[in-house]
C-alpha atoms as a PDB file:
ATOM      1  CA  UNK A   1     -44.199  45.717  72.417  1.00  0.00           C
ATOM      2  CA  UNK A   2     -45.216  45.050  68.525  1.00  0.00           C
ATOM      3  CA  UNK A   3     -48.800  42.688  68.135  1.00  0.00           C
ATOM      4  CA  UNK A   4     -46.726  40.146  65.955  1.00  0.00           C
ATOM      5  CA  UNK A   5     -48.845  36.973  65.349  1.00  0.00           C
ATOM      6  CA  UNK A   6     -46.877  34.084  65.006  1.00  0.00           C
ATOM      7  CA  UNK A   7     -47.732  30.803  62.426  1.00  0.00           C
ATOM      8  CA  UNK A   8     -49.589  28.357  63.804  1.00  0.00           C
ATOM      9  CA  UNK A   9     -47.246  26.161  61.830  1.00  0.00           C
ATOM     10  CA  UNK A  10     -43.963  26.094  59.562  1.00  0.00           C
ATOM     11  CA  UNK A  11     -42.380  23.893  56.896  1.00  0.00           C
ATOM     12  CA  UNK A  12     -38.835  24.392  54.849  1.00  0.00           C
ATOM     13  CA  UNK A  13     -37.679  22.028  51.963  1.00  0.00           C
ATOM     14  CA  UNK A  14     -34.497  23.980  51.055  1.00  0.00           C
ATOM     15  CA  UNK A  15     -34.657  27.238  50.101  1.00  0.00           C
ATOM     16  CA  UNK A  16     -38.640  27.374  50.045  1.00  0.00           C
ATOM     17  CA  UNK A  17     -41.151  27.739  53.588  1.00  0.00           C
ATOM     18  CA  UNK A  18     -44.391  28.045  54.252  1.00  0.00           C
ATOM     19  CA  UNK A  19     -45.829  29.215  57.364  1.00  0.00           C
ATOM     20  CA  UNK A  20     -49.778  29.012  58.297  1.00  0.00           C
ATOM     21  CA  UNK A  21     -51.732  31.350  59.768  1.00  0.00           C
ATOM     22  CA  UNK A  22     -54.925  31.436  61.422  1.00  0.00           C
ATOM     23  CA  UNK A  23     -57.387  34.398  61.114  1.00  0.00           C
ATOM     24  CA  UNK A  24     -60.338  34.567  63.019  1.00  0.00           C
ATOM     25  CA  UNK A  25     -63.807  36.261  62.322  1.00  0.00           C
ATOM     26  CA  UNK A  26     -67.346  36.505  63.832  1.00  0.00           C
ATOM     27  CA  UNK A  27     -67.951  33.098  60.831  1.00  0.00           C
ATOM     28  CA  UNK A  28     -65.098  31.251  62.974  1.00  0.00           C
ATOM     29  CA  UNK A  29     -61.852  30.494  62.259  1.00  0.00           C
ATOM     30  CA  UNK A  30     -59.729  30.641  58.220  1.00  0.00           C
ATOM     31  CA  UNK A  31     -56.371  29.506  57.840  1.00  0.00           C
ATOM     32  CA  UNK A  32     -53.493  31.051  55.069  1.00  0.00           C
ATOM     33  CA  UNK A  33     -50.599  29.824  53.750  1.00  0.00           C
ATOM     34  CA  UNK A  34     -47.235  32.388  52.937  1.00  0.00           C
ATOM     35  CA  UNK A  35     -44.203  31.293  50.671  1.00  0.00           C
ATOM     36  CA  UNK A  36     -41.081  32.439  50.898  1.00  0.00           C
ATOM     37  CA  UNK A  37     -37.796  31.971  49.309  1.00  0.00           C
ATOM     38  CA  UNK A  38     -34.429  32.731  51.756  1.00  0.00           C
ATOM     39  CA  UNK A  39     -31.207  33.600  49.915  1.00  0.00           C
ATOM     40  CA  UNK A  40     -28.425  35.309  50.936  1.00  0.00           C
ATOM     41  CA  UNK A  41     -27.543  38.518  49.841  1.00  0.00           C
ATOM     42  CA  UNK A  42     -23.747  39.705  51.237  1.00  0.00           C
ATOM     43  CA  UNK A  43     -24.044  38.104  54.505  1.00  0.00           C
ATOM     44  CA  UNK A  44     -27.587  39.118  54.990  1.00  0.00           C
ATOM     45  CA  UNK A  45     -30.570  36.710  54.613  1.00  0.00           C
ATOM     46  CA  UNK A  46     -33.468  38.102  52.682  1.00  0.00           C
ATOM     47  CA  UNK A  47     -36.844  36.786  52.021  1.00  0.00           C
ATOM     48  CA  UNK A  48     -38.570  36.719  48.653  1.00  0.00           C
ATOM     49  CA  UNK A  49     -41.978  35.933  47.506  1.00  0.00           C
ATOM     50  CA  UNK A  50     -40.941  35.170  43.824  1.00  0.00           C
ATOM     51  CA  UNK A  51     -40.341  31.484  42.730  1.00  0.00           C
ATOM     52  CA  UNK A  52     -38.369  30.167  40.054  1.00  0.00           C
ATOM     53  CA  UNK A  53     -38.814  26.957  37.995  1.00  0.00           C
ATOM     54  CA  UNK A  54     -36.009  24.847  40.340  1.00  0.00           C
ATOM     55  CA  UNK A  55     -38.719  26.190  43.284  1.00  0.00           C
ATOM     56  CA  UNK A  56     -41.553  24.647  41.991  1.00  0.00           C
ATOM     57  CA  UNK A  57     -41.305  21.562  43.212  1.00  0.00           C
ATOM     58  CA  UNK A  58     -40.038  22.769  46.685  1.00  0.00           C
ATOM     59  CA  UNK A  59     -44.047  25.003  46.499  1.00  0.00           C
ATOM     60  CA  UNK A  60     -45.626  21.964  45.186  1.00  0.00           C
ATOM     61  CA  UNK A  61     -44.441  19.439  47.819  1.00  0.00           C
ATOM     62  CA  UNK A  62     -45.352  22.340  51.052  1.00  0.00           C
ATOM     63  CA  UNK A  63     -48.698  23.035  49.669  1.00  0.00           C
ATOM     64  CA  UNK A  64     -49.132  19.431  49.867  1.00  0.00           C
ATOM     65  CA  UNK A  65     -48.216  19.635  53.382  1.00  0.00           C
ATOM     66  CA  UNK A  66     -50.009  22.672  54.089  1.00  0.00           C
ATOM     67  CA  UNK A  67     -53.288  21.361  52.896  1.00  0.00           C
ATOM     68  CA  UNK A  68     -52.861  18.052  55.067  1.00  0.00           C
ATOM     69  CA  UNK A  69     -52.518  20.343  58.262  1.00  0.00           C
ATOM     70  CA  UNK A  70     -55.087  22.654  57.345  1.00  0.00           C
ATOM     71  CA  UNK A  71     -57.197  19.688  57.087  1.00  0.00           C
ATOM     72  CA  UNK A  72     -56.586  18.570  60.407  1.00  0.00           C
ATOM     73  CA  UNK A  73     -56.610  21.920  62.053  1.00  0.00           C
ATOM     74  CA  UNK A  74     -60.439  22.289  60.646  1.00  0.00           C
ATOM     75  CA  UNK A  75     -61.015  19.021  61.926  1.00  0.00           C
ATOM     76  CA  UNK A  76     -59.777  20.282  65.344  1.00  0.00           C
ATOM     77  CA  UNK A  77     -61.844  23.337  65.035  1.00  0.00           C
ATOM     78  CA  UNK A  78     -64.900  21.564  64.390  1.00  0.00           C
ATOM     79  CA  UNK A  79     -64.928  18.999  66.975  1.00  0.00           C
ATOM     80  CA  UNK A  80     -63.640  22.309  69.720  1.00  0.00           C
ATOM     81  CA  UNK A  81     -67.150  23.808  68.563  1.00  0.00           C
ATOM     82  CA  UNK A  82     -69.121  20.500  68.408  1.00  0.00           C
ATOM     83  CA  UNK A  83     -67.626  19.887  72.317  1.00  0.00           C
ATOM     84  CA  UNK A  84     -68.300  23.415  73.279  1.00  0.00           C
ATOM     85  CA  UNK A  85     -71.997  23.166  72.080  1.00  0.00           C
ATOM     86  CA  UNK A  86     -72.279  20.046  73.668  1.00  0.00           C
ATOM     87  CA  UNK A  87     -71.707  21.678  76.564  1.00  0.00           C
ATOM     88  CA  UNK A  88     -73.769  24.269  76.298  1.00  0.00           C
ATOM     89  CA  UNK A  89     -76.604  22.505  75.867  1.00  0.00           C
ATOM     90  CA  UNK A  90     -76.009  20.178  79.447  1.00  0.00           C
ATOM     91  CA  UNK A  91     -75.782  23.996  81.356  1.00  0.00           C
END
C-alpha cells in the first residue's frame, strides 16, 4: 500500500483548489498550500499548476482562505504544546 498523505484541508472556487498540508520536523509542525487548476481534456480530468489571468481571482480569494486556516491550525498547534507542557510539568 502507497504512503499517500492526505491534506489536512481543501477548498475549490471553480476551476481553481487548494489543498493544505502539514509537514512535520524535529522544530514542530509547517503547513503548505498547492494550487491546482482541473480541466478536462477528452473525457479525462487533468490537473495543472499554471494559472491564467480569469484564475487569478479564483488564487487570490483561496489564499485568503488558506491563510485564515493556517492561522487557526497554528493556533491549535500552539495551545496542543502549551497543554502538553502543562502537563508535563504536574507529572
Amino acid at each position: 500500500m502507497p504512503n499517500e498523505r492526505a491534506p489536512v484541508d481543501s477548498f475549490r472556487y471553480g476551476a481553481v483548489s487548494a489543498a493544505i498540508w502539514r509537514n512535520e520536523t524535529d522544530k514542530g509542525a509547517f503547513y503548505n498550500v498547492t494550487f491546482a487548476r482541473t480541466y478536462r481534456q477528452g473525457d479525462d480530468l487533468k490537473n495543472a499548476s499554471s494559472f491564467g489571468f480569469n484564475d487569478l481571482h479564483a488564487i487570490e480569494r483561496l489564499a485568503g482562505w488558506a491563510f485564515d486556516t493556517i492561522h487557526e491550525l497554528r493556533k491549535d498547534d500552539r495551545e496542543a504544546a502549551a497543554a502538553h507542557e502543562d502537563v508535563d510539568a504536574s507529572e
